[in-house]
C-alpha atoms as a PDB file:
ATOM      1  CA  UNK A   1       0.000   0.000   0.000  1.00  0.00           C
ATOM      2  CA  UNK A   2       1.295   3.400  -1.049  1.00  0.00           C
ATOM      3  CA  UNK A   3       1.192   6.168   1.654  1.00  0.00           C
ATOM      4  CA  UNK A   4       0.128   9.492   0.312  1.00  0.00           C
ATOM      5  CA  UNK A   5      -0.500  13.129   1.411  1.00  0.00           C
ATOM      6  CA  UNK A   6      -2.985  15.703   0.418  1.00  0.00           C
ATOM      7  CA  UNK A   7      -2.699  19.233   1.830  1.00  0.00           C
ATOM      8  CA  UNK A   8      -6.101  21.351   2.355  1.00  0.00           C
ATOM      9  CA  UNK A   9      -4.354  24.550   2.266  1.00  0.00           C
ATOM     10  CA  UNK A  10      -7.304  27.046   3.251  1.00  0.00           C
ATOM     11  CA  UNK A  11      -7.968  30.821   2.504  1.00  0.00           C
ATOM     12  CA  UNK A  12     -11.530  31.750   4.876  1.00  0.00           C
ATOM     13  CA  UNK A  13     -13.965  29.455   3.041  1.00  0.00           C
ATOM     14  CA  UNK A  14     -11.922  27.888   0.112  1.00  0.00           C
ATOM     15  CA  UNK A  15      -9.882  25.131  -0.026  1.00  0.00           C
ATOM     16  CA  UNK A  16      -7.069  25.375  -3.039  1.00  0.00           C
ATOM     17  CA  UNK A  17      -7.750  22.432  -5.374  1.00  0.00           C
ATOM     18  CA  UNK A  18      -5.171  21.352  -8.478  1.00  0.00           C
ATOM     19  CA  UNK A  19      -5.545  20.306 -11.962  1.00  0.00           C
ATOM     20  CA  UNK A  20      -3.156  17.268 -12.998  1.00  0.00           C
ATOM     21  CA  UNK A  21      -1.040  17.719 -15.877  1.00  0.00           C
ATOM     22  CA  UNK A  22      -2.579  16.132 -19.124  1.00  0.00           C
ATOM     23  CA  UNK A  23       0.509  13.918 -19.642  1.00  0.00           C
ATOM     24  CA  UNK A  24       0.447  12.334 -15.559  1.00  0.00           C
ATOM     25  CA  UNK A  25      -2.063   9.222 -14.808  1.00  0.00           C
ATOM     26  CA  UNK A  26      -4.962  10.495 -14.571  1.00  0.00           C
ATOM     27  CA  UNK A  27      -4.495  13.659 -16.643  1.00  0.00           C
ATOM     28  CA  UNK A  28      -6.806  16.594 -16.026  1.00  0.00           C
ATOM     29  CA  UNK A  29      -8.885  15.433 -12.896  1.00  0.00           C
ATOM     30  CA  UNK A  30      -9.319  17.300  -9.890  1.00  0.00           C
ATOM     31  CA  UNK A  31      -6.410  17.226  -6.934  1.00  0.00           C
ATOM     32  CA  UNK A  32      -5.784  18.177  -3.615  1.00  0.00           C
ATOM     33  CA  UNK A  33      -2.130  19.128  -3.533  1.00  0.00           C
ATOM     34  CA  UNK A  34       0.548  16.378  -2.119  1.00  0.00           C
ATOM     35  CA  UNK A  35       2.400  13.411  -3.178  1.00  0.00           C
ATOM     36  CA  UNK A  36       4.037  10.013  -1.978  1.00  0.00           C
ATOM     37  CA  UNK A  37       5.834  10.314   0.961  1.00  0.00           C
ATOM     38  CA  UNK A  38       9.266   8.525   0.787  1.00  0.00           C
ATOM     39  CA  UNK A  39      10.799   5.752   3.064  1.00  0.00           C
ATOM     40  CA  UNK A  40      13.064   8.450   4.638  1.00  0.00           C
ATOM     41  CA  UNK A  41      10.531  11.195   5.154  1.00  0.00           C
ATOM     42  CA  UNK A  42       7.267  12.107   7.530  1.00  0.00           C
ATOM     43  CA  UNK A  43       4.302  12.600   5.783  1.00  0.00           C
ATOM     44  CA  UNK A  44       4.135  16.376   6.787  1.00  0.00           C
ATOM     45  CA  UNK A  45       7.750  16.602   5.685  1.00  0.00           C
ATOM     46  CA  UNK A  46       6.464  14.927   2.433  1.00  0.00           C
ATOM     47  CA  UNK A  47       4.087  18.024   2.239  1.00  0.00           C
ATOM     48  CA  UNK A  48       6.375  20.356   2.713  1.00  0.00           C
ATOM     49  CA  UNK A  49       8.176  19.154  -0.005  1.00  0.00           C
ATOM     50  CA  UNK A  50       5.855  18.494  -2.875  1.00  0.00           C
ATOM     51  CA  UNK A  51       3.797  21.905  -2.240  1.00  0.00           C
ATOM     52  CA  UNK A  52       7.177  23.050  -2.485  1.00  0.00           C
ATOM     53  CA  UNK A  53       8.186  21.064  -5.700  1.00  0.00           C
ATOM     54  CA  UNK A  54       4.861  21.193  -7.315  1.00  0.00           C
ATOM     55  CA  UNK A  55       3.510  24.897  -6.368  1.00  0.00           C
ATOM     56  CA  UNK A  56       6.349  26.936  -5.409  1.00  0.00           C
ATOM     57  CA  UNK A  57       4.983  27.688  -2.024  1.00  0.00           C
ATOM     58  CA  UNK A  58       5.958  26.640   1.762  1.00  0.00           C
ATOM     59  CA  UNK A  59       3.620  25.735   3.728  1.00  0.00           C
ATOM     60  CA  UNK A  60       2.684  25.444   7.277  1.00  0.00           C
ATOM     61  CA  UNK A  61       1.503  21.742   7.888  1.00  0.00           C
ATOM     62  CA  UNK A  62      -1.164  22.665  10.481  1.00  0.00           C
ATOM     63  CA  UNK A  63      -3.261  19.597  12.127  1.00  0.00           C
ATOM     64  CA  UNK A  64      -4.536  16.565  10.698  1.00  0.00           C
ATOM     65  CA  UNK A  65      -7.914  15.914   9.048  1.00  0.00           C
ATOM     66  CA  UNK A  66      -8.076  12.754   8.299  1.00  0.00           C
ATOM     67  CA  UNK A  67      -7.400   9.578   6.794  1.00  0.00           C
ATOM     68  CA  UNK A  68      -8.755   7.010   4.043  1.00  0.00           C
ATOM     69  CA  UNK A  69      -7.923   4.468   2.381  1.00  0.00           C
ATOM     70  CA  UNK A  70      -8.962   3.573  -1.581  1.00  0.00           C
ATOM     71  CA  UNK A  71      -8.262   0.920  -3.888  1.00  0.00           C
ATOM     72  CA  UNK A  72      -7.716   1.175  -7.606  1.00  0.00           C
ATOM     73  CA  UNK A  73      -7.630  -1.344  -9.619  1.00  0.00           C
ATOM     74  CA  UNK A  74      -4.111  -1.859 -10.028  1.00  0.00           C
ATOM     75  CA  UNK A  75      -2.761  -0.597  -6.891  1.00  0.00           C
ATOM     76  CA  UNK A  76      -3.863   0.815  -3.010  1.00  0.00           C
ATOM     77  CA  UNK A  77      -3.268   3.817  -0.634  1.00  0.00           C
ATOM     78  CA  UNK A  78      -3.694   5.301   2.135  1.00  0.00           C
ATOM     79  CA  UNK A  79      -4.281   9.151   1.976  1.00  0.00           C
ATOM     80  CA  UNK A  80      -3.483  11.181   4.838  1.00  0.00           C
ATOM     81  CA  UNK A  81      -5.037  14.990   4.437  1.00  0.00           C
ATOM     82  CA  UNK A  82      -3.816  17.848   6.471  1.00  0.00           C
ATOM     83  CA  UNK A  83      -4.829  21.466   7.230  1.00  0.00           C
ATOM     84  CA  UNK A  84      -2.045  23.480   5.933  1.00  0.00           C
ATOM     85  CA  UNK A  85      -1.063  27.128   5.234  1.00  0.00           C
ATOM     86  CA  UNK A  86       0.708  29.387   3.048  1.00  0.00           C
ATOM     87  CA  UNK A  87       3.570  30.703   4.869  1.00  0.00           C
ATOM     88  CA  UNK A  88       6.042  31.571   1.751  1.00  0.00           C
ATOM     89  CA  UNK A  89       6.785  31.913  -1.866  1.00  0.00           C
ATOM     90  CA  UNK A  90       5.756  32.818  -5.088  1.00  0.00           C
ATOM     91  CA  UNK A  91       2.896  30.349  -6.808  1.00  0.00           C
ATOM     92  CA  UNK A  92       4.500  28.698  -9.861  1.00  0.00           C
ATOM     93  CA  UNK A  93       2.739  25.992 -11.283  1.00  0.00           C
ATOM     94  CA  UNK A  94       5.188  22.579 -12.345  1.00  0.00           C
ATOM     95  CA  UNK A  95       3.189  19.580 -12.164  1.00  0.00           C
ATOM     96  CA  UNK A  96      -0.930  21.008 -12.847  1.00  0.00           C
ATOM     97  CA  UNK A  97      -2.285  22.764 -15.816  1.00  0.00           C
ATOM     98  CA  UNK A  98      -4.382  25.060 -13.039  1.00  0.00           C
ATOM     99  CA  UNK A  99      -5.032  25.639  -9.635  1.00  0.00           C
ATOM    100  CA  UNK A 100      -8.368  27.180  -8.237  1.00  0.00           C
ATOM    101  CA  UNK A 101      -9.426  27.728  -4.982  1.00  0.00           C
ATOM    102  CA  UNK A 102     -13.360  27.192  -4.165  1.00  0.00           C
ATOM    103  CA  UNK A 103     -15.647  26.401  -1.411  1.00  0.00           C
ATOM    104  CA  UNK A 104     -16.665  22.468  -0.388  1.00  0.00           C
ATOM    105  CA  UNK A 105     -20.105  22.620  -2.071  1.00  0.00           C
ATOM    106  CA  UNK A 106     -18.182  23.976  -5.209  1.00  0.00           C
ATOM    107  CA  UNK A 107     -15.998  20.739  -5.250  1.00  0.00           C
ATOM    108  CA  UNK A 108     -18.690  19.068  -6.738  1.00  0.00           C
ATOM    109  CA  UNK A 109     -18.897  20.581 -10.201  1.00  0.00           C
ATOM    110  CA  UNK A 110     -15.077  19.167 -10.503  1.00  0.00           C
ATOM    111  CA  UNK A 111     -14.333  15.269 -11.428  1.00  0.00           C
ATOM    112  CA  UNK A 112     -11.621  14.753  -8.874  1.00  0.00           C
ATOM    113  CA  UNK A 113      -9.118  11.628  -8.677  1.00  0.00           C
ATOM    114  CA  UNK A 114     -11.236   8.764  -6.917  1.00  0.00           C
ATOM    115  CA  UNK A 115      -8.877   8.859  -3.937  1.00  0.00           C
ATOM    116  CA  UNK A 116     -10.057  12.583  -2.914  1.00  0.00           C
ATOM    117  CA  UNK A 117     -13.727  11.595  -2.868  1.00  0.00           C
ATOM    118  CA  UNK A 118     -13.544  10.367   0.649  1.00  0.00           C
ATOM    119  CA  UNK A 119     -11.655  13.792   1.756  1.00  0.00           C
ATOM    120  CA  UNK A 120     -14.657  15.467   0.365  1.00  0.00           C
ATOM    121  CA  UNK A 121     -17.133  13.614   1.429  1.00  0.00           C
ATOM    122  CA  UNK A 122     -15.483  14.571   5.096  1.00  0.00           C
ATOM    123  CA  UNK A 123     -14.958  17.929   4.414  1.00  0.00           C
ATOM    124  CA  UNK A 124     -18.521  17.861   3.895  1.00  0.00           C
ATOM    125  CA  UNK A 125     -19.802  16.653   7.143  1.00  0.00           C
ATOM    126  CA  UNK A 126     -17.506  19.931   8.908  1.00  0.00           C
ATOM    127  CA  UNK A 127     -18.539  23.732   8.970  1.00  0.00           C
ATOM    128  CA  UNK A 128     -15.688  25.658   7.283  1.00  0.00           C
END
């Protein structure tokens, strides 16, 4: 099983969500920002990193949210999502085609990765 991090980096009301890039698996679905953490790494040092890698930005990793677990057909993880927030940088996007930040009942008019769906369906049951 693959352990991976999402960050829910948070302005007020809106949660910033990411694009994939067309050429990654699946291309152009819906992402909360994060990656794989490594063998030598925590997985809020594995957010640090990829926010850093992928956006350009540092980030605060704040308190966790929550954890799931989803299977795809040819492989498993477990997601861990954290509360995180801009503390640095410039946003440059490497890995997406676009970021956007929206609110939780906005999330829905976006086809996200199948792994996120669980994060939003928690996010849903919480008052922003």
């Amino acid at each position: 099983m693959g352990l991976v991090t999402a960050a829910l980096i948070r302005d007020e009301d809106k949660i910033l969500i990411a694009q994939r890039g067309r050429r990654k698996r699946f291309g152009w679905k819906w992402e909360f920002p994060g990656g794989k953490v490594r063998p030598d790494e925590t997985p809020e040092d594995c957010l640090r990193r990829e926010i850093k890698e992928e956006l350009n930005l540092e980030i605060s990793v704040e308190k966790h949210f929550c954890t799931t677990h989803h299977q795809y057909p040819d492989f498993n993880i477990e997601l861990i999502a954290f509360w995180c927030s801009i503390v640095g940088g410039k946003m440059k996007l490497v890995d997406h085609e676009q970021v956007l930040w929206v609110t939780v009942p906005e999330m829905n008019e976006y086809t996200f990765v199948e792994a996120d769906l669980d994060v939003i369906s928690a996010l849903e049951k919480i008052r922003l």
